[in-house]
C-alpha atoms as a PDB file:
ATOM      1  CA  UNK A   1     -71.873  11.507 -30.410  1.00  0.00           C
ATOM      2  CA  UNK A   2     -75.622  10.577 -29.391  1.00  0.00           C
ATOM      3  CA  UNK A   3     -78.369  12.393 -30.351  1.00  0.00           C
ATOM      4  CA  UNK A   4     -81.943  12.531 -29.942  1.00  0.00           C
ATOM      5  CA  UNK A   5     -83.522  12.817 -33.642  1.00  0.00           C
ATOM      6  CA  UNK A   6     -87.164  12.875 -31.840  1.00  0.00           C
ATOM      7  CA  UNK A   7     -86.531  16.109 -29.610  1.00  0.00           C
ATOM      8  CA  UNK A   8     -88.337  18.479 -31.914  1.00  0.00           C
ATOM      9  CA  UNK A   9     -90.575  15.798 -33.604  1.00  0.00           C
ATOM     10  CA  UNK A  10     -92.029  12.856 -34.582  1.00  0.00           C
ATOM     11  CA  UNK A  11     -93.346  11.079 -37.519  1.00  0.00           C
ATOM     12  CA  UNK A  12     -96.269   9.069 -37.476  1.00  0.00           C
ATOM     13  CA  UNK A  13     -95.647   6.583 -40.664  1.00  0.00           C
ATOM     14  CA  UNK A  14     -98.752   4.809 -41.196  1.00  0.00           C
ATOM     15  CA  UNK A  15     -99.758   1.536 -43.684  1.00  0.00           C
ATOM     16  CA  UNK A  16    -102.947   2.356 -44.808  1.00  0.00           C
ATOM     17  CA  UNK A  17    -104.265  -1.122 -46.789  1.00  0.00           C
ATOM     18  CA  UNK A  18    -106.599  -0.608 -49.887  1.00  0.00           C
ATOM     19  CA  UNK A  19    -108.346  -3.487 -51.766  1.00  0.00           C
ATOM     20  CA  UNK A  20    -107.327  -4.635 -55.175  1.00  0.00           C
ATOM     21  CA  UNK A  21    -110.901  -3.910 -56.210  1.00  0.00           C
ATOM     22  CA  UNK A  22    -111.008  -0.612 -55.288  1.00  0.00           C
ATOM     23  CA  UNK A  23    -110.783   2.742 -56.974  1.00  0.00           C
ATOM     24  CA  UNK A  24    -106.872   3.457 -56.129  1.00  0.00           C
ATOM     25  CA  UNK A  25    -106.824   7.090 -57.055  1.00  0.00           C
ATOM     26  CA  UNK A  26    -110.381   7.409 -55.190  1.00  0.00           C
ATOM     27  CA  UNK A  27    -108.999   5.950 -52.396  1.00  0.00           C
ATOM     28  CA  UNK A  28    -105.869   8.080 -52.007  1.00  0.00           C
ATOM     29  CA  UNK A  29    -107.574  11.453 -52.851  1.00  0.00           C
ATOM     30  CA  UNK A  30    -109.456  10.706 -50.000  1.00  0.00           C
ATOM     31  CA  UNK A  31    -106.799   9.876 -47.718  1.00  0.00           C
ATOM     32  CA  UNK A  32    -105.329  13.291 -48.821  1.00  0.00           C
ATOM     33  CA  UNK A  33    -109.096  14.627 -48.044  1.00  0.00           C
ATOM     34  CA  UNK A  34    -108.956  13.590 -44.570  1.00  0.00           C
ATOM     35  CA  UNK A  35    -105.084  14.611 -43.943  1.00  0.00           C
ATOM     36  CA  UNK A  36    -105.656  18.177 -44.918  1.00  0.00           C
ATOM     37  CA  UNK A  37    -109.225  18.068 -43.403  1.00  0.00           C
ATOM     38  CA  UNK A  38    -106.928  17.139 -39.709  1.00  0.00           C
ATOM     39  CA  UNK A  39    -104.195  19.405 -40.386  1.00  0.00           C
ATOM     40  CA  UNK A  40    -106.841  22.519 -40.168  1.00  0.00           C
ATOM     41  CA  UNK A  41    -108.674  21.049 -37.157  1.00  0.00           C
ATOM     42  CA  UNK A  42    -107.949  23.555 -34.284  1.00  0.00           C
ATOM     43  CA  UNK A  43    -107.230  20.494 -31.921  1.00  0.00           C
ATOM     44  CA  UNK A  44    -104.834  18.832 -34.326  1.00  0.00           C
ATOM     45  CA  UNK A  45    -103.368  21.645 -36.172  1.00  0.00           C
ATOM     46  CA  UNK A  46    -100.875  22.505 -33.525  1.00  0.00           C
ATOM     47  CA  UNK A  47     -99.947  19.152 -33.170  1.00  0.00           C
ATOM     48  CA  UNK A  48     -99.179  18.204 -36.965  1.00  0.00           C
ATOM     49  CA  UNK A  49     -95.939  20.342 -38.064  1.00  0.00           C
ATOM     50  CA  UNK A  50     -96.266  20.189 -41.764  1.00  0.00           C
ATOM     51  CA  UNK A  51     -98.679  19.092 -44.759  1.00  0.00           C
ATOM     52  CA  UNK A  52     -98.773  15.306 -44.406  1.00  0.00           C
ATOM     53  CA  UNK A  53     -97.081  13.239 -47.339  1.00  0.00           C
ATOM     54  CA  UNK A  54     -99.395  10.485 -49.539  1.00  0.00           C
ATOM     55  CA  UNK A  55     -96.733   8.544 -50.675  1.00  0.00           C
ATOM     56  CA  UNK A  56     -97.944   6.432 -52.557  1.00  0.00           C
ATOM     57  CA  UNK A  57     -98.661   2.696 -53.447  1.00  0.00           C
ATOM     58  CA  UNK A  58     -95.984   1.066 -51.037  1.00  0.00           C
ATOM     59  CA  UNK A  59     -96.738  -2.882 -50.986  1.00  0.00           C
ATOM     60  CA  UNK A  60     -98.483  -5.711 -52.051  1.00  0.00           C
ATOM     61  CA  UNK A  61     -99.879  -8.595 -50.104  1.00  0.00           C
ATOM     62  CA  UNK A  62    -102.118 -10.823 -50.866  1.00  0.00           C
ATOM     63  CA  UNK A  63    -105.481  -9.444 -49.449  1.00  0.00           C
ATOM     64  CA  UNK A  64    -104.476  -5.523 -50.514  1.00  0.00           C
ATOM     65  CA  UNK A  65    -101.586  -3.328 -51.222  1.00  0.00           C
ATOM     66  CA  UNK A  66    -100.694  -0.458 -48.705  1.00  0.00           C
ATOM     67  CA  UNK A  67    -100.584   3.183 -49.653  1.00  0.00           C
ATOM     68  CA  UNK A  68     -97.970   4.809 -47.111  1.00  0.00           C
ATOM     69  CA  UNK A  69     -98.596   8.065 -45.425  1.00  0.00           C
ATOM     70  CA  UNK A  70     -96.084   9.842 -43.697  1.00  0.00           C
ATOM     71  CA  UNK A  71     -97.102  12.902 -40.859  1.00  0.00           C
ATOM     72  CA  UNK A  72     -94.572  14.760 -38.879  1.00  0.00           C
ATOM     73  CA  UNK A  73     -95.906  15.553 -35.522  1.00  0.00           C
ATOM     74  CA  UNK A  74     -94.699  17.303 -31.981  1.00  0.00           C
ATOM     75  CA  UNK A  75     -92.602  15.001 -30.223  1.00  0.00           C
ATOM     76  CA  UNK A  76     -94.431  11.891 -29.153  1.00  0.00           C
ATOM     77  CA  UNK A  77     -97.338  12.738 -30.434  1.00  0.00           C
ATOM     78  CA  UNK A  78     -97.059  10.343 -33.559  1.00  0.00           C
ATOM     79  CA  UNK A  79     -99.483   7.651 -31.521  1.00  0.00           C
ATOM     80  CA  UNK A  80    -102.109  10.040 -30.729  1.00  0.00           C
ATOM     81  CA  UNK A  81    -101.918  11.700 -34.329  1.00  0.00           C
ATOM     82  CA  UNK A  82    -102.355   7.851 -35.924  1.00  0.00           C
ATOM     83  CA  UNK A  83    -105.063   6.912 -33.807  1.00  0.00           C
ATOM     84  CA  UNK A  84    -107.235  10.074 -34.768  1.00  0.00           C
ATOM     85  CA  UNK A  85    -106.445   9.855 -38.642  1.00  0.00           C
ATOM     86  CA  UNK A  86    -106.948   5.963 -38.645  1.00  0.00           C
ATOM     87  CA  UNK A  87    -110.575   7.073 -37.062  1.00  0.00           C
ATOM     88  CA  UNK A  88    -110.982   9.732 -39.403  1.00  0.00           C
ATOM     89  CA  UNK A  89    -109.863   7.811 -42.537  1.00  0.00           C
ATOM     90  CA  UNK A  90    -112.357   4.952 -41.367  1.00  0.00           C
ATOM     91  CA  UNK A  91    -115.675   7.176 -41.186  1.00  0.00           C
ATOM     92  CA  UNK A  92    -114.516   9.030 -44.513  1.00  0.00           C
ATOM     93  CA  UNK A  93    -114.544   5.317 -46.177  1.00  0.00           C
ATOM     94  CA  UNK A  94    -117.542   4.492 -44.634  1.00  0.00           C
ATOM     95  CA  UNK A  95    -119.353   7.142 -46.337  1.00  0.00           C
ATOM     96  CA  UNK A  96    -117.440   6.807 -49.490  1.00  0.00           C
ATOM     97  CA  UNK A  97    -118.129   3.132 -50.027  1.00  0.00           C
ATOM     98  CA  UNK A  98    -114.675   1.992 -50.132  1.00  0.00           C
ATOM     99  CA  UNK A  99    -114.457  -1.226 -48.007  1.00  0.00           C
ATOM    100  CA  UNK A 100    -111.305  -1.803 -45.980  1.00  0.00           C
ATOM    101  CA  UNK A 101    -109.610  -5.643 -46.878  1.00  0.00           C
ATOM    102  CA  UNK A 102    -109.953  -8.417 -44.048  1.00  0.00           C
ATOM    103  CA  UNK A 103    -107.571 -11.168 -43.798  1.00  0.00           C
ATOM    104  CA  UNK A 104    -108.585 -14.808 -45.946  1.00  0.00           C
END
């Protein structure tokens, strides 16, 4: 038997890297800031199925760790959902401070 998991969604699993300098719980309350802040935007809100999930801490590497986020979307709409929270999340650290890590 064959089935199509994706038919009634998506997810959108993103790798969201943080510094080893920075504030980690700083950093992922604001990820959560921005996640709920998307889920109640009318444009996105229909579009993101349920509460997205902060994971947690879920690598090292040797410029920054990566704090996974998971968000379950409409059905191939995971790429357009990513793209709009990576540009969110961006801005939101921006004005918070928090520097993003660039490769050595």
């Amino acid at each position: 038997i064959v089935a199509n998991l994706s038919s009634r969604w998506s997810r959108a699993n993103l790798s969201i890297p943080v510094g080893y300098d920075t504030d980690l719980d700083s950093a992922i309350t604001l990820i959560r800031e921005v996640a709920a802040d998307m889920t109640s935007d009318k444009k996105w809100r229909e579009q993101i199925l349920e509460t997205p999930e902060v994971l947690g801490v879920d690598d090292f590497a040797s410029h920054s760790l990566s704090v996974r986020v998971w968000m379950k979307t409409q059905p191939s709409r995971q790429g357009a959902v990513a793209r709009e929270f990576r540009r969110r999340l961006k801005m939101a650290m921006d004005s918070a401070g928090i520097v993003l890590p660039s490769q050595p």
